[in-house]
C-alpha atoms as a PDB file:
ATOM      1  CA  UNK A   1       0.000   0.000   0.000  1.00  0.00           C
ATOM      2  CA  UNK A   2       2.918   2.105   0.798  1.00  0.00           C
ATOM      3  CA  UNK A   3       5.143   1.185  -1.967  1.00  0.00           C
ATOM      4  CA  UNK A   4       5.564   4.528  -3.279  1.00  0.00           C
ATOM      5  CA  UNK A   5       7.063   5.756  -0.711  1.00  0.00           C
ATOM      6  CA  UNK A   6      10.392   3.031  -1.345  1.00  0.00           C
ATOM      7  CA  UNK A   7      13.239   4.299  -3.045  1.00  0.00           C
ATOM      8  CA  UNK A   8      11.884   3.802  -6.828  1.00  0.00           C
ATOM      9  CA  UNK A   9      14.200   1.316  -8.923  1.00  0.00           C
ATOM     10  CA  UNK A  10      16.031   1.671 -11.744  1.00  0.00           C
ATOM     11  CA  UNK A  11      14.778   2.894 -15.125  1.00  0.00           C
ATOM     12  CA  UNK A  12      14.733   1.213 -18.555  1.00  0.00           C
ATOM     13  CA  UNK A  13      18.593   1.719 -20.132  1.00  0.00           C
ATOM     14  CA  UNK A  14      19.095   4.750 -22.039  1.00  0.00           C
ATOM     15  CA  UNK A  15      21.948   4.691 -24.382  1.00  0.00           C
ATOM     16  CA  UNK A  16      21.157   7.856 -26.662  1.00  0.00           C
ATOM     17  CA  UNK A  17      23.837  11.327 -25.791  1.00  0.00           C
ATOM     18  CA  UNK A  18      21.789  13.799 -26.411  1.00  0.00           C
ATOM     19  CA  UNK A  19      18.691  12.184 -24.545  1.00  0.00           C
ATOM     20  CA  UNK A  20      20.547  11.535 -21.296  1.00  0.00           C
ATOM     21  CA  UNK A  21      22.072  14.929 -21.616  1.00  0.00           C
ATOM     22  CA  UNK A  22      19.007  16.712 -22.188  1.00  0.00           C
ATOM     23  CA  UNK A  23      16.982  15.123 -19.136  1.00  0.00           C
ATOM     24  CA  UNK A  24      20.022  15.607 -16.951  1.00  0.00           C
ATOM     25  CA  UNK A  25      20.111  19.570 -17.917  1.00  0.00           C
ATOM     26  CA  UNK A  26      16.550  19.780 -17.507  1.00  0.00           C
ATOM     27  CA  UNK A  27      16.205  17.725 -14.042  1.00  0.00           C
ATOM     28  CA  UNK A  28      19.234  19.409 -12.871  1.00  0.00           C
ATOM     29  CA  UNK A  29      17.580  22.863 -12.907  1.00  0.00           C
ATOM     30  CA  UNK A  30      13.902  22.208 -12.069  1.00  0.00           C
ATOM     31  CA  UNK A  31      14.683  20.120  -8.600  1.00  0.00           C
ATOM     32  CA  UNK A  32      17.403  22.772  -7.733  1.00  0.00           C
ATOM     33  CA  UNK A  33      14.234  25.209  -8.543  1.00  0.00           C
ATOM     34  CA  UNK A  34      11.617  22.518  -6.026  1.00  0.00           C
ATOM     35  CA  UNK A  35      14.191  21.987  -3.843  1.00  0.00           C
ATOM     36  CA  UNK A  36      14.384  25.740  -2.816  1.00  0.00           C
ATOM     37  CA  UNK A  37      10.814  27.008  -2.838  1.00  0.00           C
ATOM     38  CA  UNK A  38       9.804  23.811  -0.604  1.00  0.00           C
ATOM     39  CA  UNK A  39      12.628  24.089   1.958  1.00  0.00           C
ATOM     40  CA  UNK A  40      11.727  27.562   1.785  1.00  0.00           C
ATOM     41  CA  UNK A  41       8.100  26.811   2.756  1.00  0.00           C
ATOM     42  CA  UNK A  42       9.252  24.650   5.682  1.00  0.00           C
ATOM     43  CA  UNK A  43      11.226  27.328   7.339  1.00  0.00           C
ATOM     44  CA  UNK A  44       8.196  29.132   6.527  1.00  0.00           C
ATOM     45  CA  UNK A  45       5.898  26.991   8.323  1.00  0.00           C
ATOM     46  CA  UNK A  46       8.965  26.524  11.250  1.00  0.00           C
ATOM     47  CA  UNK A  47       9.095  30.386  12.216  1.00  0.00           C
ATOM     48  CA  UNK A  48       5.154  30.796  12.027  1.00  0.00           C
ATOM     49  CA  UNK A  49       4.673  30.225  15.120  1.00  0.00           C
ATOM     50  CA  UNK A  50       7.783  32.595  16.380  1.00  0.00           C
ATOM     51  CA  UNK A  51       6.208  35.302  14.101  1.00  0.00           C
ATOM     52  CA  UNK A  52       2.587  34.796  15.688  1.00  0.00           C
ATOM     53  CA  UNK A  53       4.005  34.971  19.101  1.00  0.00           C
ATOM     54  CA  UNK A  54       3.423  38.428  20.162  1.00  0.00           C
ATOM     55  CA  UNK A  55      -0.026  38.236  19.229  1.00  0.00           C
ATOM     56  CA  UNK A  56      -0.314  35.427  21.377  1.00  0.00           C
ATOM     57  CA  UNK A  57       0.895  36.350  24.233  1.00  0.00           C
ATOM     58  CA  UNK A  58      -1.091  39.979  24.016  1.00  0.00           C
ATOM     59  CA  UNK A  59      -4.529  37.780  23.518  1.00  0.00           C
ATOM     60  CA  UNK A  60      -3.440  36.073  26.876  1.00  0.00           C
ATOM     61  CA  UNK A  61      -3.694  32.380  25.489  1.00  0.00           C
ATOM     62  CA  UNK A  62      -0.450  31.684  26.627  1.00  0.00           C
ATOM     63  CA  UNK A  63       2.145  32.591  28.857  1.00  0.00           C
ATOM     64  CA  UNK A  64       5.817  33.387  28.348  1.00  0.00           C
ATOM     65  CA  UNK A  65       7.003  30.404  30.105  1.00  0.00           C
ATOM     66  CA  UNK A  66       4.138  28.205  27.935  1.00  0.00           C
ATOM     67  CA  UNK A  67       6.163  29.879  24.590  1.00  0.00           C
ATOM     68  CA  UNK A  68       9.540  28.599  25.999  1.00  0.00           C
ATOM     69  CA  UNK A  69       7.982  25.059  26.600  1.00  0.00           C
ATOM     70  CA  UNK A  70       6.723  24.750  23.121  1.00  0.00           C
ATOM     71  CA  UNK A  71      10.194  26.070  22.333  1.00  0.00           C
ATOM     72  CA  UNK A  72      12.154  23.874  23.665  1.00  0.00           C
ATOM     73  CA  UNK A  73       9.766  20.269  22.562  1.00  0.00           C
ATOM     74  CA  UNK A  74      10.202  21.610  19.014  1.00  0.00           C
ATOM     75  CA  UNK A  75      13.510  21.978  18.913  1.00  0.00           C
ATOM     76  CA  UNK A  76      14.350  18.533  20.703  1.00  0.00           C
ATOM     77  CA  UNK A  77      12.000  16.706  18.525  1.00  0.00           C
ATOM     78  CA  UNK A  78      12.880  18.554  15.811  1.00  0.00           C
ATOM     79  CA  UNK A  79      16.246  17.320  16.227  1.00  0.00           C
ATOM     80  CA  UNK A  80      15.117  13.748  16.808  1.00  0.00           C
ATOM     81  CA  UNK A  81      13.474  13.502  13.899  1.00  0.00           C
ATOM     82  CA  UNK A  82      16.236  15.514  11.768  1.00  0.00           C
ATOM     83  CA  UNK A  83      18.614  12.106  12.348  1.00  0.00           C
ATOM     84  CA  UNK A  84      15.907   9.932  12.179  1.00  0.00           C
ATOM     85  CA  UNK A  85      14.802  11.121   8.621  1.00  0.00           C
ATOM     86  CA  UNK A  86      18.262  11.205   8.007  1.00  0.00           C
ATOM     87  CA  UNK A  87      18.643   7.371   7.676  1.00  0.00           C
ATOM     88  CA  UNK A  88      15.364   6.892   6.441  1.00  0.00           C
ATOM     89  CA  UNK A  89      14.734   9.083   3.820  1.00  0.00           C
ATOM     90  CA  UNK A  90      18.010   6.957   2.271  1.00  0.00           C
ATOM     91  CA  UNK A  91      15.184   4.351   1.379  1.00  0.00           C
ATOM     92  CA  UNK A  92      12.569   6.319   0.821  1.00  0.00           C
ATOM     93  CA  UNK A  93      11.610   7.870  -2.457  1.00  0.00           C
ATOM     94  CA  UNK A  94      12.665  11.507  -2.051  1.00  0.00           C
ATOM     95  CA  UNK A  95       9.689  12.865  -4.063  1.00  0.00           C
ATOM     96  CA  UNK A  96       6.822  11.774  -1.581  1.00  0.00           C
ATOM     97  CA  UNK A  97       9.111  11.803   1.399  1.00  0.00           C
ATOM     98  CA  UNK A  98       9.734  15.842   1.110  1.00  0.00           C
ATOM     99  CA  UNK A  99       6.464  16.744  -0.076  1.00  0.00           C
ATOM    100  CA  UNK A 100       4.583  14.040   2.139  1.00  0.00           C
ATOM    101  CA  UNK A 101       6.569  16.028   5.008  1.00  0.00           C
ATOM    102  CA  UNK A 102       5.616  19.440   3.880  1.00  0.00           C
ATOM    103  CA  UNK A 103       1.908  18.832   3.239  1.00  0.00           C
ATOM    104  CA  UNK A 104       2.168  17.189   6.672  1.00  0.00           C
ATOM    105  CA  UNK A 105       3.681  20.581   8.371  1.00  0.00           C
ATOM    106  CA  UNK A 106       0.923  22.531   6.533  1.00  0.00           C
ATOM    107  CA  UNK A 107      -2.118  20.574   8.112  1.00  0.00           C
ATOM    108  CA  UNK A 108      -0.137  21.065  11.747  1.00  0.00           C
ATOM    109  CA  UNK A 109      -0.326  24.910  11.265  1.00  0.00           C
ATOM    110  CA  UNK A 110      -4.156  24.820   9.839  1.00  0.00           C
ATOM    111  CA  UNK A 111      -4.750  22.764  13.341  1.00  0.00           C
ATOM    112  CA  UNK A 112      -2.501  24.807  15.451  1.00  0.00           C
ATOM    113  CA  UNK A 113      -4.975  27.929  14.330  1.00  0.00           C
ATOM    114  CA  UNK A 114      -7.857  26.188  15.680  1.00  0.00           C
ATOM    115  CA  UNK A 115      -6.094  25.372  19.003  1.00  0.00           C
ATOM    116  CA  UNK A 116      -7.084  26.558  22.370  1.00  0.00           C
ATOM    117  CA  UNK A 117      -5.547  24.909  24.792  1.00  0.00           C
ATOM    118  CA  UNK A 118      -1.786  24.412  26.293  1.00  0.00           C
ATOM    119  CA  UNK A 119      -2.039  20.778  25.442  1.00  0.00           C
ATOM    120  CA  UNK A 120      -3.091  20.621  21.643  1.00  0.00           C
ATOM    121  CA  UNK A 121      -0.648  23.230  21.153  1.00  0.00           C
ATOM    122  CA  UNK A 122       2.326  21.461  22.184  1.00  0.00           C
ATOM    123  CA  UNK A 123       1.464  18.173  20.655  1.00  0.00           C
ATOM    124  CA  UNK A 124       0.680  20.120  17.712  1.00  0.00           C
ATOM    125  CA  UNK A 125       3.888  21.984  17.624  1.00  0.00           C
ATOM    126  CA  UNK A 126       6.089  18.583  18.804  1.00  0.00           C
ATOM    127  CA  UNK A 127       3.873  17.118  15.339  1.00  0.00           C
ATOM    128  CA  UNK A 128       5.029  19.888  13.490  1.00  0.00           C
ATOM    129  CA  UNK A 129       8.874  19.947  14.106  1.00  0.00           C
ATOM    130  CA  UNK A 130       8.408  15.931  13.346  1.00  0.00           C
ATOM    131  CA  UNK A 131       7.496  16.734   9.961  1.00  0.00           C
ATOM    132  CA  UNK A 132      10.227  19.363   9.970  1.00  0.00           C
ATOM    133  CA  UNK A 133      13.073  16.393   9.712  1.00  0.00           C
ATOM    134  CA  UNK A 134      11.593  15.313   6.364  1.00  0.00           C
ATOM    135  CA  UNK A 135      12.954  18.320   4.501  1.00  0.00           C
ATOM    136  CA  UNK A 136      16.755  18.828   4.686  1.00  0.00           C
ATOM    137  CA  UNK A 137      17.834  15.197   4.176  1.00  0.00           C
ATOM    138  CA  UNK A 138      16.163  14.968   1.507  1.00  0.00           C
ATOM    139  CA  UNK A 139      17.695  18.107  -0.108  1.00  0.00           C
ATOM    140  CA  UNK A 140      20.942  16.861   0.862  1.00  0.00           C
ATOM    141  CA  UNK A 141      20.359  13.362  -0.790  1.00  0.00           C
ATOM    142  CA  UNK A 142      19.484  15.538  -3.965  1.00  0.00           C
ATOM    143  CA  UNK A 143      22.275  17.781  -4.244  1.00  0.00           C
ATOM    144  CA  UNK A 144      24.854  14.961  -3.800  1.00  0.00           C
ATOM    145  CA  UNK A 145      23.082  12.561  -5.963  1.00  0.00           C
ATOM    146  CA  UNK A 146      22.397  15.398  -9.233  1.00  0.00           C
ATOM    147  CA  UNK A 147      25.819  17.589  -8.852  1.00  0.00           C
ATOM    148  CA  UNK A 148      29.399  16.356  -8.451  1.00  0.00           C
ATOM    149  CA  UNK A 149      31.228  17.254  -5.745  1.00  0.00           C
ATOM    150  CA  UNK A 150      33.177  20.044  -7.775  1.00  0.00           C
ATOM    151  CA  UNK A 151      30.660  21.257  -8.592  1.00  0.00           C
ATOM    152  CA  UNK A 152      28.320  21.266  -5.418  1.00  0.00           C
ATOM    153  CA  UNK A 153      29.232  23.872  -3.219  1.00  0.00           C
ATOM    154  CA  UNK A 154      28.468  26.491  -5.090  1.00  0.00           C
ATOM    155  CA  UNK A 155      24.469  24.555  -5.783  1.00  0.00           C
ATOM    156  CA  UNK A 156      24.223  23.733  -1.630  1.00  0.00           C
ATOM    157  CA  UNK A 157      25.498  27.523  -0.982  1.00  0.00           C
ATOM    158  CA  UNK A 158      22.470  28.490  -3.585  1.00  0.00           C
ATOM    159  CA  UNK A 159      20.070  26.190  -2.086  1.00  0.00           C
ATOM    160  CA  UNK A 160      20.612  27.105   0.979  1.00  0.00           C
ATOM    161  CA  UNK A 161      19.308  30.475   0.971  1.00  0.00           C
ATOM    162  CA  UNK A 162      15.902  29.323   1.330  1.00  0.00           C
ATOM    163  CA  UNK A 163      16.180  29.244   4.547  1.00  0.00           C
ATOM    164  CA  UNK A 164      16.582  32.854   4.722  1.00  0.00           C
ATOM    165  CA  UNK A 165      14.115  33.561   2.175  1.00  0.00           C
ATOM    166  CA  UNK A 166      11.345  31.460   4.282  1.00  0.00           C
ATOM    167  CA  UNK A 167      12.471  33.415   7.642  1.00  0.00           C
ATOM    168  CA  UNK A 168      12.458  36.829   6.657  1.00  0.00           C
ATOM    169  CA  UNK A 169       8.906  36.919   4.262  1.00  0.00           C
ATOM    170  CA  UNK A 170       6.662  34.981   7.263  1.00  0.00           C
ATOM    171  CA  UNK A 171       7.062  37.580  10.124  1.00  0.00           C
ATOM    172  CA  UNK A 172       5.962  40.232   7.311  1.00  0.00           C
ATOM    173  CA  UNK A 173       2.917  37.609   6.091  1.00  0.00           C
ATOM    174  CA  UNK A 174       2.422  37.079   9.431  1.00  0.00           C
ATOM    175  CA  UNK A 175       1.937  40.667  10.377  1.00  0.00           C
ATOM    176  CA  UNK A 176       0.036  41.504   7.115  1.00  0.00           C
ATOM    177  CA  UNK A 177      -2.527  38.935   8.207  1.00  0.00           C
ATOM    178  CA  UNK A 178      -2.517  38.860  11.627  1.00  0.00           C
ATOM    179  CA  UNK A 179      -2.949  42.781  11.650  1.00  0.00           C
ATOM    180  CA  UNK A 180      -6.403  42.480   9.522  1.00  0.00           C
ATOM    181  CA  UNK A 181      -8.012  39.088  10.150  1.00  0.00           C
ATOM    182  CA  UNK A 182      -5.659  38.047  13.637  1.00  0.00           C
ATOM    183  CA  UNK A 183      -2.921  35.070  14.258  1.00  0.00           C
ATOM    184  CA  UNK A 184      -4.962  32.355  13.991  1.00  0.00           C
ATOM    185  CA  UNK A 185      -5.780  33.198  10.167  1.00  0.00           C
ATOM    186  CA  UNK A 186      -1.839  33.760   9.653  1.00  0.00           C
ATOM    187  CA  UNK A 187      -1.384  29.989  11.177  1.00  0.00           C
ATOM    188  CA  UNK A 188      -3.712  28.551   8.285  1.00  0.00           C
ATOM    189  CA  UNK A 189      -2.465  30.932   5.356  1.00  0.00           C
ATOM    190  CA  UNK A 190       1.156  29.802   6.056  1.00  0.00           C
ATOM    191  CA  UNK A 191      -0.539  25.737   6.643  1.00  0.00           C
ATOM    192  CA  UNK A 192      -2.528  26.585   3.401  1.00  0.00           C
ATOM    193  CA  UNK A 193       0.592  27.559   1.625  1.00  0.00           C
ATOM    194  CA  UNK A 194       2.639  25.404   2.431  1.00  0.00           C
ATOM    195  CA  UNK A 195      -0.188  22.139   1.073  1.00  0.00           C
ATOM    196  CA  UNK A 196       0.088  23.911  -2.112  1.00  0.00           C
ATOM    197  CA  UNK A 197       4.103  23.530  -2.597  1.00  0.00           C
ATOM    198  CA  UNK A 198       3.992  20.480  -0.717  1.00  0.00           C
ATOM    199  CA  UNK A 199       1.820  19.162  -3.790  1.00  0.00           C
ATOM    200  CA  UNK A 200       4.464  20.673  -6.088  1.00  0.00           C
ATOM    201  CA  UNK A 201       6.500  18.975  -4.377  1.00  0.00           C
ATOM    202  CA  UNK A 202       5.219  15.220  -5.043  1.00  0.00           C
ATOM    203  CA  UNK A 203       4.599  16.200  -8.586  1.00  0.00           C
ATOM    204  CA  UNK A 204       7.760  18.010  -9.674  1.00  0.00           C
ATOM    205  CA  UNK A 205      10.451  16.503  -7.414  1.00  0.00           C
ATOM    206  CA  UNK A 206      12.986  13.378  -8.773  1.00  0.00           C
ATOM    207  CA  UNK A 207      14.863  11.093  -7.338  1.00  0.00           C
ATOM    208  CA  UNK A 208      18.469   9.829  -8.177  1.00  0.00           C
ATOM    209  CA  UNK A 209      18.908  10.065 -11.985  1.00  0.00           C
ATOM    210  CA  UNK A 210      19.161   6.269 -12.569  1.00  0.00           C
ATOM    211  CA  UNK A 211      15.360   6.369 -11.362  1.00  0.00           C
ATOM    212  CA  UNK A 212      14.266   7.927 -15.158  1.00  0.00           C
ATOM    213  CA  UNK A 213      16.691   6.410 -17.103  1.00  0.00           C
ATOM    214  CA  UNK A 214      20.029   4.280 -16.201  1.00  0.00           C
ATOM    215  CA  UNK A 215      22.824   4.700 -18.117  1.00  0.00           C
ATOM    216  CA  UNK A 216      25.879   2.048 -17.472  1.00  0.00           C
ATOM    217  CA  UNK A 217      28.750   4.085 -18.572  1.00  0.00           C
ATOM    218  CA  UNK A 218      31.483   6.067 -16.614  1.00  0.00           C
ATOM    219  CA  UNK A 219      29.970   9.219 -17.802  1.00  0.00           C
ATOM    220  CA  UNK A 220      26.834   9.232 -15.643  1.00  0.00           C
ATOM    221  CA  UNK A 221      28.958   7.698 -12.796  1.00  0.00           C
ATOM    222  CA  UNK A 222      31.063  10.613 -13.291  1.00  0.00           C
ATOM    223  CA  UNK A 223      28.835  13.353 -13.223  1.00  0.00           C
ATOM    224  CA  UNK A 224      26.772  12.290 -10.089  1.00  0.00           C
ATOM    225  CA  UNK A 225      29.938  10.463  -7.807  1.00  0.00           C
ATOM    226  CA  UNK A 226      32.738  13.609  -8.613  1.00  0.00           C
ATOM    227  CA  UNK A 227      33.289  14.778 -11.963  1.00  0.00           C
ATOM    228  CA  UNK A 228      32.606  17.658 -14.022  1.00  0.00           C
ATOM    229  CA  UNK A 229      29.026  17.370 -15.481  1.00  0.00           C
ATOM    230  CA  UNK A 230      30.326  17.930 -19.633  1.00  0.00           C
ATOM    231  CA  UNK A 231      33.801  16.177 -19.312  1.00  0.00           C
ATOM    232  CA  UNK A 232      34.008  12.474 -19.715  1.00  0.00           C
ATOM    233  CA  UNK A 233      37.555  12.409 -18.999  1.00  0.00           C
ATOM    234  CA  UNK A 234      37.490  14.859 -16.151  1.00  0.00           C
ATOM    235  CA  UNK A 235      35.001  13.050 -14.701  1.00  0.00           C
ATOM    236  CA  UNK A 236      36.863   9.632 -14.636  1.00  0.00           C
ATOM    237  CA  UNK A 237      40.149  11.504 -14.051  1.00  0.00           C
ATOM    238  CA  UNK A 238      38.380  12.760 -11.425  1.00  0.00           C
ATOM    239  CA  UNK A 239      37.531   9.296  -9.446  1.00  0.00           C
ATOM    240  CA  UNK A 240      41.175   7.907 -10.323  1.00  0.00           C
ATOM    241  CA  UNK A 241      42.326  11.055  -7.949  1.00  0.00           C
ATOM    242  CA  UNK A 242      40.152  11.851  -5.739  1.00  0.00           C
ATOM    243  CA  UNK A 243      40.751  15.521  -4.290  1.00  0.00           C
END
């Protein structure tokens, strides 16, 4: 029932050039592209409820000591399930896993809105820093498995920023929304939001590049283990002497 979630197999052998080096062009660019705006949506969805905070706390639902509670179960589960997904998400199918995780995070935040008490809350929030560990190991299985390692840095540095991107626009979507319609409605935009990419997600996203085609040579090897993606003979001069 669940089989989509395994880490897909192999595709049918494709021998043609051109082919393998148009789909690895294309799928090198578009899951850099999903890769970013989702892990961008989970740091959005992470910081909502740091942005929706002060309205909290004025509306007198919560304390200041209830904040640094929910705080501090976030960030240990949070880091739970970062290792956890970690070793997991090496045998999962990276498509479903990521966006699985995101729509997942979204729903927490729709609930979260409708919360009232201390309890729902903080299993809400422990739920939604579970879902949290799905993104960035997945990312990081991406970028190693598409780009070569001389190649990588300067991807994971680009990737990377989404992180920043997703902090700094939810405190002003936050206060936007919260300002006309209150936190609660900021909650499910961000939750709302964050469905819709998480869909993207399942629909856009790849896995390894043997999982559309599978090409036997050294040139594919190359170009996803160390070498330069257009140099055949880097590439293999590349795993002879590794840096």
């Amino acid at each position: 029932m669940l089989s989509f979630l395994k880490a897909p197999a192999n595709a049918p052998l494709i021998t043609d050039k051109h082919e393998v080096d148009a789909r690895y062009r294309y799928w090198r660019r578009h899951i850099l592209i999903t890769i970013w705006l989702g892990y961008a949506l989970f740091y959005f969805t992470r910081k909502s409820f740091n942005a929706a905070a002060p309205e909290i706390l004025a509306s007198g639902i919560l304390s200041r000591s209830d904040i640094g509670l929910l705080a501090t179960l976030f960030y240990i589960t949070y880091g739970v399930s970062k290792f956890v997904s970690g070793i997991v998400s090496d045998r999962s199918n990276a498509r479903y896993f990521m966006g699985i995780g995101l729509i997942a995070t979204g729903v927490v935040n729709i609930l979260f809105g409708f919360s009232t008490s201390l309890w729902a809350f903080a299993l809400l929030w422990a739920l939604n820093a579970f879902f949290q560990g799905f993104g960035s190991p997945v990312c990081a299985r991406l970028l190693t498995a598409w780009y070569s390692r001389t190649e990588r840095g300067g991807w994971w540095a680009l990737w990377n920023t989404a992180h920043n991107v997703g902090g700094a626009l939810i405190p002003l979507v936050m206060a936007a929304v919260a300002l006309h319609y209150g936190w609660r409605v900021g909650m499910m935009v961000a939750g709302l939001l964050a469905i819709g990419v998480g869909m993207v997600l399942c629909w856009r996203l790849r896995d390894r590049p043997q999982a559309d085609w599978f090409t036997a040579g050294r040139r594919l090897a190359a170009r996803c283990a160390g070498g330069r993606p257009t140099a055949r003979g880097r590439g293999a001069k590349s795993q002879r002497n590794p840096r």
